[in-house]
N, C-alpha and C. Protein backbone atom coordinates (compact mmCIF):
# COMPACT_ATOMS: atom_id res chain seq x y z
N UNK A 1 -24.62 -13.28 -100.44
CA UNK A 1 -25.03 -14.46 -101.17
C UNK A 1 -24.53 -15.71 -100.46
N UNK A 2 -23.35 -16.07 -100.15
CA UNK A 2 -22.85 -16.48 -99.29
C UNK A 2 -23.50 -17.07 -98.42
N UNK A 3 -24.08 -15.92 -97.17
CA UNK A 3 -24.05 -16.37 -95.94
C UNK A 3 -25.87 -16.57 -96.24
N UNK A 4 -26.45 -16.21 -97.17
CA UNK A 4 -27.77 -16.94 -97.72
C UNK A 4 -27.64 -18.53 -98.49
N UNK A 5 -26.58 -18.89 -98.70
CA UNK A 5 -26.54 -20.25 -99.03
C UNK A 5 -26.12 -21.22 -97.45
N UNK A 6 -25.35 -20.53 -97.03
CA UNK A 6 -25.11 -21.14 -96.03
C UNK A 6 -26.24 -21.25 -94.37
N UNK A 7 -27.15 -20.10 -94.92
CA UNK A 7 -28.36 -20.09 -93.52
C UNK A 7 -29.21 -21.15 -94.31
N UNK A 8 -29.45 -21.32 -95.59
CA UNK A 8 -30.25 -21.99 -96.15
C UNK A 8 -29.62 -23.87 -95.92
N UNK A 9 -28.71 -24.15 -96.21
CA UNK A 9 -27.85 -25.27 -95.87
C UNK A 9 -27.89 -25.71 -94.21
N UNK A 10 -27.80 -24.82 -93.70
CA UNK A 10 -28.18 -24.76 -91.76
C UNK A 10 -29.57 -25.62 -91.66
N UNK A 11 -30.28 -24.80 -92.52
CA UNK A 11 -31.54 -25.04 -92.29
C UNK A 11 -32.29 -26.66 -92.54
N UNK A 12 -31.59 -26.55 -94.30
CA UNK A 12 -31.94 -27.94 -94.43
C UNK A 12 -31.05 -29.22 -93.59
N UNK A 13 -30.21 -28.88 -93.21
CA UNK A 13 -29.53 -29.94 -92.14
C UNK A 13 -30.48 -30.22 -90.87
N UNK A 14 -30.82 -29.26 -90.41
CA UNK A 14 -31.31 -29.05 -89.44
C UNK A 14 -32.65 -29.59 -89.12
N UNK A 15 -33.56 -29.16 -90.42
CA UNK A 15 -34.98 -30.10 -90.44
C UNK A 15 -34.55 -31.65 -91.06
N UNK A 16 -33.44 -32.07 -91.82
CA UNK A 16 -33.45 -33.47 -92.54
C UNK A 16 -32.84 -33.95 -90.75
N UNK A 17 -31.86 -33.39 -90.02
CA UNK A 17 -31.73 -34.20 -88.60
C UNK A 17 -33.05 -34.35 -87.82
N UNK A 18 -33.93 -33.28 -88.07
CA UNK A 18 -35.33 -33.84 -87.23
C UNK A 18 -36.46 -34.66 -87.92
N UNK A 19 -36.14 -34.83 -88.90
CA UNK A 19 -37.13 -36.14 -89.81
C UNK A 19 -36.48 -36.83 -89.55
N UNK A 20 -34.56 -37.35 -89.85
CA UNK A 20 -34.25 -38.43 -89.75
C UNK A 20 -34.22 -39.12 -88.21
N UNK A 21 -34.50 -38.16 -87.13
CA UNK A 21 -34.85 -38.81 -85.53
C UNK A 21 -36.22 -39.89 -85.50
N UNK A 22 -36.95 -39.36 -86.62
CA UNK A 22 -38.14 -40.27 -86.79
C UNK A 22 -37.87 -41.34 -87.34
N UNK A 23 -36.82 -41.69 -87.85
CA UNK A 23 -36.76 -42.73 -88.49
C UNK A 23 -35.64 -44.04 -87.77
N UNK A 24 -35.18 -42.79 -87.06
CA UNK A 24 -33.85 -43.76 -86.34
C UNK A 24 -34.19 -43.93 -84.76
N UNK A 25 -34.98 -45.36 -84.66
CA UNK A 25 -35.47 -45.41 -83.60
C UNK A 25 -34.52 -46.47 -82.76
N UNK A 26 -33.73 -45.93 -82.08
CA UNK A 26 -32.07 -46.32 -81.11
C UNK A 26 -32.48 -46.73 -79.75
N UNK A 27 -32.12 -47.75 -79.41
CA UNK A 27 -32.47 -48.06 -78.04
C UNK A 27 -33.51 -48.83 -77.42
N UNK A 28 -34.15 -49.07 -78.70
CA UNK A 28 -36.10 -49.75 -78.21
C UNK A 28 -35.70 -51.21 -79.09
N UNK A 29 -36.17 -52.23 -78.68
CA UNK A 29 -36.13 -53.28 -79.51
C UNK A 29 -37.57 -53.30 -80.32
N UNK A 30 -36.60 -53.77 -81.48
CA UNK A 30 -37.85 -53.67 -82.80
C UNK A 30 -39.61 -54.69 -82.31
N UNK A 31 -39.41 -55.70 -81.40
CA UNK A 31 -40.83 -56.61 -80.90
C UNK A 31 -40.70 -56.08 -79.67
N UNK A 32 -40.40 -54.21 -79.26
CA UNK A 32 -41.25 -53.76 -78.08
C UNK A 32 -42.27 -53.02 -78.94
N UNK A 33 -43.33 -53.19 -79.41
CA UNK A 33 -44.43 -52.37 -79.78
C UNK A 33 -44.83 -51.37 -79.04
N UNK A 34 -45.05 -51.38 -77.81
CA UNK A 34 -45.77 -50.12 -76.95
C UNK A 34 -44.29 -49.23 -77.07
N UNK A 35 -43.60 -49.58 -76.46
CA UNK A 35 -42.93 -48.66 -76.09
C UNK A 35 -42.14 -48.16 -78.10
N UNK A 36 -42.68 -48.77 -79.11
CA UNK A 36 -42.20 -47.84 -79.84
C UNK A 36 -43.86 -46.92 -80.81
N UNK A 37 -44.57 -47.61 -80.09
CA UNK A 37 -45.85 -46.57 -80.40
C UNK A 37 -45.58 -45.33 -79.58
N UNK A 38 -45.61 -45.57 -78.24
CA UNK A 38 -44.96 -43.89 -76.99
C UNK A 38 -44.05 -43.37 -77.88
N UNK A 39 -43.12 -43.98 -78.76
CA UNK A 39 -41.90 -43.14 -78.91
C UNK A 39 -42.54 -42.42 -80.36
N UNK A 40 -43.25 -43.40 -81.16
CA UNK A 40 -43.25 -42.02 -82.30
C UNK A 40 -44.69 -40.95 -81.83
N UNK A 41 -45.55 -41.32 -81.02
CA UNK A 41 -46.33 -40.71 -80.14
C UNK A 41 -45.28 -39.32 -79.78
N UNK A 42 -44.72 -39.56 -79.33
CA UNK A 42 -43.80 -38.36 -78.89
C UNK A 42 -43.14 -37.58 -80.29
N UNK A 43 -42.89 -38.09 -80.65
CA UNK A 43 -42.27 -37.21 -82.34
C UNK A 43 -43.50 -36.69 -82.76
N UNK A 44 -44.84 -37.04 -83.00
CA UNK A 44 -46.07 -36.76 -83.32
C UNK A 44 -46.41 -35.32 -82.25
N UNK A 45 -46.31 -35.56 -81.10
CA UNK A 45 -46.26 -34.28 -80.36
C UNK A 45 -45.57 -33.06 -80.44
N UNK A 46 -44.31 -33.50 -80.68
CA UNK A 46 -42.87 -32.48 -81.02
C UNK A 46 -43.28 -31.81 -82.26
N UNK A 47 -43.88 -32.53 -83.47
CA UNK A 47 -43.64 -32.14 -84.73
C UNK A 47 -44.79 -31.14 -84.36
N UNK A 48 -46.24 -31.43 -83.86
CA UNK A 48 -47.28 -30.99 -83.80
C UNK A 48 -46.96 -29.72 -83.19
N UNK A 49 -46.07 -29.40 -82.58
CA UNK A 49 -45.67 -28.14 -81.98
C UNK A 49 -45.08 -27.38 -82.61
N UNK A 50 -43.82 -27.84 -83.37
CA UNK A 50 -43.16 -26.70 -84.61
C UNK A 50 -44.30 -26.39 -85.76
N UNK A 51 -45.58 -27.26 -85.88
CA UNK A 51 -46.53 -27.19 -87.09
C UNK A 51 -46.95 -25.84 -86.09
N UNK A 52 -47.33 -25.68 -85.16
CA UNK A 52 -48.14 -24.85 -85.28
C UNK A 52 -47.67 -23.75 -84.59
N UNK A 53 -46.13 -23.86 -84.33
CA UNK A 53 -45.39 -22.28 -84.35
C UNK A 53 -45.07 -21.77 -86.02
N UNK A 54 -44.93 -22.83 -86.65
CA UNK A 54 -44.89 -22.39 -88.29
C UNK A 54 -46.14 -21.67 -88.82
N UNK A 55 -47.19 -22.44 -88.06
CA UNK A 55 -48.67 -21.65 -88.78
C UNK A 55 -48.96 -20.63 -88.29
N UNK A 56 -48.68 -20.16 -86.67
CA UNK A 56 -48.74 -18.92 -86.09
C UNK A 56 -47.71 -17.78 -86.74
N UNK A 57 -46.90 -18.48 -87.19
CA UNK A 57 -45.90 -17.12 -88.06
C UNK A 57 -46.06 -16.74 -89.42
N UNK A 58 -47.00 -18.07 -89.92
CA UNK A 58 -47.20 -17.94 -91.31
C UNK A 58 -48.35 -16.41 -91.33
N UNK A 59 -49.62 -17.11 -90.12
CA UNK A 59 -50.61 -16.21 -90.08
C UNK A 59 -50.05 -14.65 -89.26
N UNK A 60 -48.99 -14.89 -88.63
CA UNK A 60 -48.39 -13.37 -88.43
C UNK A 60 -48.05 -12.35 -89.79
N UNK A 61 -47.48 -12.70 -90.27
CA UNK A 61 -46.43 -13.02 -91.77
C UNK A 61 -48.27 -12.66 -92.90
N UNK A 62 -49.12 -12.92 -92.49
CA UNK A 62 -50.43 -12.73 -93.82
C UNK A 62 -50.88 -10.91 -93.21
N UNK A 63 -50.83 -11.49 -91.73
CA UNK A 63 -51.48 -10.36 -91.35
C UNK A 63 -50.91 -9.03 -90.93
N UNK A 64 -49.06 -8.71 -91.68
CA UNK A 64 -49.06 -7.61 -91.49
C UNK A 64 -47.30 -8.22 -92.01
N UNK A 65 -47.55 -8.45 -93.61
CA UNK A 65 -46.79 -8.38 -94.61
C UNK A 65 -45.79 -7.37 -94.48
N UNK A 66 -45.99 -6.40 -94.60
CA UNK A 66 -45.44 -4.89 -94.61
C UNK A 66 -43.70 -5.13 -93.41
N UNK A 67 -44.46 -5.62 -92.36
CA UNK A 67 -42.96 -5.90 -91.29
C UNK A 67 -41.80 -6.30 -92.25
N UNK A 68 -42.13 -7.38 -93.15
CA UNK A 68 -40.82 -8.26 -93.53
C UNK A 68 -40.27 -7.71 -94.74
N UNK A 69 -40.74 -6.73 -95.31
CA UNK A 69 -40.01 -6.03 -96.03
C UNK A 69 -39.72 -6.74 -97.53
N UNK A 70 -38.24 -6.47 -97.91
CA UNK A 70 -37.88 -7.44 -98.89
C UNK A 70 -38.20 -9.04 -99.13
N UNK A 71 -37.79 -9.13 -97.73
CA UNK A 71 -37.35 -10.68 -97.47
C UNK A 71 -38.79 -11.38 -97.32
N UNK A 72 -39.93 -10.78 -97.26
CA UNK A 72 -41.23 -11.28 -96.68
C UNK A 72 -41.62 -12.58 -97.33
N UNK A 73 -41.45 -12.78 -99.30
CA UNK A 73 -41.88 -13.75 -99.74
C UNK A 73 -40.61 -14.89 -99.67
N UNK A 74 -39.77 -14.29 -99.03
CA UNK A 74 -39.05 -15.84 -99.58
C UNK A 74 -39.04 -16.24 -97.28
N UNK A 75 -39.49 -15.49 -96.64
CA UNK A 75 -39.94 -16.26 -95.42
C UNK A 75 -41.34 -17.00 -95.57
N UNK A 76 -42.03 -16.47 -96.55
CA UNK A 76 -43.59 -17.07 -96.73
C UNK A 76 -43.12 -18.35 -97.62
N UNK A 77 -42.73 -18.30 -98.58
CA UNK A 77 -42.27 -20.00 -99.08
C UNK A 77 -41.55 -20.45 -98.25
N UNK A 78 -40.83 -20.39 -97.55
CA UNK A 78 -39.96 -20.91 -96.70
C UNK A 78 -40.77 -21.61 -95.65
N UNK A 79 -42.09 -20.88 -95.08
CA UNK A 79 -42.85 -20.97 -93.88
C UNK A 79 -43.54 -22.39 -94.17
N UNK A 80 -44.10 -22.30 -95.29
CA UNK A 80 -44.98 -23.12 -96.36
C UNK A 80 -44.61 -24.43 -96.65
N UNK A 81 -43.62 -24.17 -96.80
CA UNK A 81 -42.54 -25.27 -96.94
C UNK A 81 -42.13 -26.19 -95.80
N UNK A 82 -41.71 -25.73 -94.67
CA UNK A 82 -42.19 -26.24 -93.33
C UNK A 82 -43.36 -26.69 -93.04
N UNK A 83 -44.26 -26.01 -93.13
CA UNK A 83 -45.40 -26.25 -92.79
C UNK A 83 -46.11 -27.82 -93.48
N UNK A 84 -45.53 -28.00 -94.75
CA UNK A 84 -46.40 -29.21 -95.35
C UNK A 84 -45.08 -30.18 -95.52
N UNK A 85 -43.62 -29.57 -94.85
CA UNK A 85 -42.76 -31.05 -94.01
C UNK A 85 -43.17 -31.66 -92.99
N UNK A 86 -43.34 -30.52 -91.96
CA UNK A 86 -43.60 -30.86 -90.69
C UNK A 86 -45.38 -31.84 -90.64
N UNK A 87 -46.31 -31.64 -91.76
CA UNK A 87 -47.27 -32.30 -91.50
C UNK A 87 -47.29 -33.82 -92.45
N UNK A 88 -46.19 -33.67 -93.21
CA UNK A 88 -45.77 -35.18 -93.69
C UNK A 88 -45.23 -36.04 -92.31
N UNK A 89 -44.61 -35.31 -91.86
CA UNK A 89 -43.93 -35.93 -90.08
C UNK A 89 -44.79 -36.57 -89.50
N UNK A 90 -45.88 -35.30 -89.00
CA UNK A 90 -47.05 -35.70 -88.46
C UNK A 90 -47.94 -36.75 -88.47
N UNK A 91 -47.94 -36.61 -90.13
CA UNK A 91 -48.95 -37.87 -90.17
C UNK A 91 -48.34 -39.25 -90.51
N UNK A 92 -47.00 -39.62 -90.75
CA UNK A 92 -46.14 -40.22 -90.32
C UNK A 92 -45.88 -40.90 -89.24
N UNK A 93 -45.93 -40.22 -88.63
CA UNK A 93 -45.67 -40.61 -87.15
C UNK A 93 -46.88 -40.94 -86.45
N UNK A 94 -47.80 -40.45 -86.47
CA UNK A 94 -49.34 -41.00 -86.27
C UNK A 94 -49.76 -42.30 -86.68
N UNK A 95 -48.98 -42.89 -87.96
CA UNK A 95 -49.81 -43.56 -89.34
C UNK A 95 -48.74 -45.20 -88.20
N UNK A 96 -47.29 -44.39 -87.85
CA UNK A 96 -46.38 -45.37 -87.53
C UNK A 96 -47.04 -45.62 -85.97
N UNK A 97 -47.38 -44.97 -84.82
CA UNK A 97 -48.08 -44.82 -83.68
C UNK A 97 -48.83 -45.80 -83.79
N UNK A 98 -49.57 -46.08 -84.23
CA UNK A 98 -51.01 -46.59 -84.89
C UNK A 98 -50.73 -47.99 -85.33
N UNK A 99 -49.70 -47.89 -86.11
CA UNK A 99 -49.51 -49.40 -86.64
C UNK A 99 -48.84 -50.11 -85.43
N UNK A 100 -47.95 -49.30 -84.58
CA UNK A 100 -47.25 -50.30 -83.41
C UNK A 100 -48.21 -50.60 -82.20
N UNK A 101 -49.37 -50.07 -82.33
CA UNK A 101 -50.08 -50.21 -80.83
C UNK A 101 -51.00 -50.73 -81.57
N UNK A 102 -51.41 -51.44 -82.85
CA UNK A 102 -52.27 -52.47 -83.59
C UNK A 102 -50.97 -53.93 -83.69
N UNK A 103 -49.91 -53.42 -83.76
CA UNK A 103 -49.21 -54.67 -83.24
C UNK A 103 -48.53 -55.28 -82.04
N UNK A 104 -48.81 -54.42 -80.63
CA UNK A 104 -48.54 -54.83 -79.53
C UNK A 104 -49.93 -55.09 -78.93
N UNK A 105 -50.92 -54.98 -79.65
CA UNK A 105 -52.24 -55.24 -79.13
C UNK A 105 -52.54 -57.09 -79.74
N UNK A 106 -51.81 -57.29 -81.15
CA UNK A 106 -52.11 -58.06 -81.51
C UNK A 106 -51.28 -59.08 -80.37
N UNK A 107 -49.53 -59.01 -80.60
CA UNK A 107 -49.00 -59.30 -79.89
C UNK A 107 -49.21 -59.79 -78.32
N UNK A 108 -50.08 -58.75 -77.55
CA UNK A 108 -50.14 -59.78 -76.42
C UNK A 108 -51.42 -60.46 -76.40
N UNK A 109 -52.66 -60.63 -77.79
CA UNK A 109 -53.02 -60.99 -77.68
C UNK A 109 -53.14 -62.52 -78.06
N UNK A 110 -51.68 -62.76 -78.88
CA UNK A 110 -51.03 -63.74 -79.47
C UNK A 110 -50.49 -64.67 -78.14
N UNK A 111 -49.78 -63.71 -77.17
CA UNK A 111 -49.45 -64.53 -76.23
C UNK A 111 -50.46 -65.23 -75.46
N UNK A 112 -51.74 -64.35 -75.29
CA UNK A 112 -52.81 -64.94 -74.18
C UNK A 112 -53.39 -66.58 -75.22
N UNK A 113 -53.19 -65.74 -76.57
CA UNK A 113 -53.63 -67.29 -77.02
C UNK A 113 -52.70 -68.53 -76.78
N UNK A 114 -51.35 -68.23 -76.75
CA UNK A 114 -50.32 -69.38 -76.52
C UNK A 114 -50.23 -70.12 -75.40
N UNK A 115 -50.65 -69.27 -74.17
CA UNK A 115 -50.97 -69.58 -73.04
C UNK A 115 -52.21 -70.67 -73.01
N UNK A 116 -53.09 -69.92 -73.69
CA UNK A 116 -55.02 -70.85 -73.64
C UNK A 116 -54.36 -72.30 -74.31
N UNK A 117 -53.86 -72.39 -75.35
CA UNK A 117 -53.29 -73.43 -76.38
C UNK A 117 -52.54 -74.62 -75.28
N UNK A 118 -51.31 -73.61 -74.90
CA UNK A 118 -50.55 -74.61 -73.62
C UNK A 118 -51.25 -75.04 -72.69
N UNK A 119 -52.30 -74.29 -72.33
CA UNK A 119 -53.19 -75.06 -71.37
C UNK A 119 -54.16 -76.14 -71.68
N UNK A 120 -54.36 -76.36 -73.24
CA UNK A 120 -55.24 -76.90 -73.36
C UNK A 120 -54.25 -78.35 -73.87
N UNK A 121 -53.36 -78.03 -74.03
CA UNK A 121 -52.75 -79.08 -74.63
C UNK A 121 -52.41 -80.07 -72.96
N UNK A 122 -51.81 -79.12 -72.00
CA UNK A 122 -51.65 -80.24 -70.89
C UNK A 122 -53.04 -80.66 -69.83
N UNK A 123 -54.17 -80.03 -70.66
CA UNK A 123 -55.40 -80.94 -69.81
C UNK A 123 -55.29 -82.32 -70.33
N UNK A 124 -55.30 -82.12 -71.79
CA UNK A 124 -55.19 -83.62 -72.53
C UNK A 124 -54.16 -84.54 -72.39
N UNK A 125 -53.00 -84.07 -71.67
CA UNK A 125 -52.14 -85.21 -71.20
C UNK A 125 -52.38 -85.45 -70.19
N UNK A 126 -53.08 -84.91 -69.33
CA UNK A 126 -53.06 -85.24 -67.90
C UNK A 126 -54.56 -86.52 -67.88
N UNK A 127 -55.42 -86.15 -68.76
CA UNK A 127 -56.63 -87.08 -68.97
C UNK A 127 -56.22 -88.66 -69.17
């Protein structure tokens, strides 16, 4: 009982440290947009990979029940359970991807306007 509370406690540490990497974005300044679209781009990849070693075991796990014995349904909730964390991640991280490369798009297109603006302002002094 024990060492089932404690694999279970492993576990949830273990997936709340890989959601909370998504959230703790260290090292990038908050007005670099690209480079923090690449970065949850990359968590979006990572997650997309445990989704679908979770779904390959889930569909192992349908298609030949019998292996897991006792333990089979509480690896199938368990699997399940992963499976619709890891695609909250996903689309998370997609939804966040998305919003930073709609604001480094805006962003340098803010600058090209500041530029057109400054230029237009010193034709008129020079006239």
């Amino acid at each position: 009982m024990k060492t089932q509370k404690f694999i279970a406690l492993i576990s949830v540490l273990i997936f709340s440290l890989t959601v909370s990497s998504a959230f703790a974005v260290e090292g990038i300044d908050d007005n670099n947009h690209a480079a923090l679209a690449e970065y949850y781009e990359i968590i979006a990849k990572e997650t997309e990979a445990k989704l679908q070693k979770n779904k390959a075991a889930l569909e192992d796990y349908e298609a030949h029940p019998y292996y897991y014995g006792r333990r089979g349904q509480d690896f199938k909730s368990h699997t399940i359970a992963n499976i619709r964390g890891y695609e909250a991640v996903l689309t998370e991280s997609l939804n966040n991807a998305n919003l930073h490369k709609r604001l480094a798009k805006d962003q340098d297109n803010s600058a090209f306007n500041k530029a057109r603006l400054n230029f237009k302002l010193d034709t008129s002094t020079i006239r």
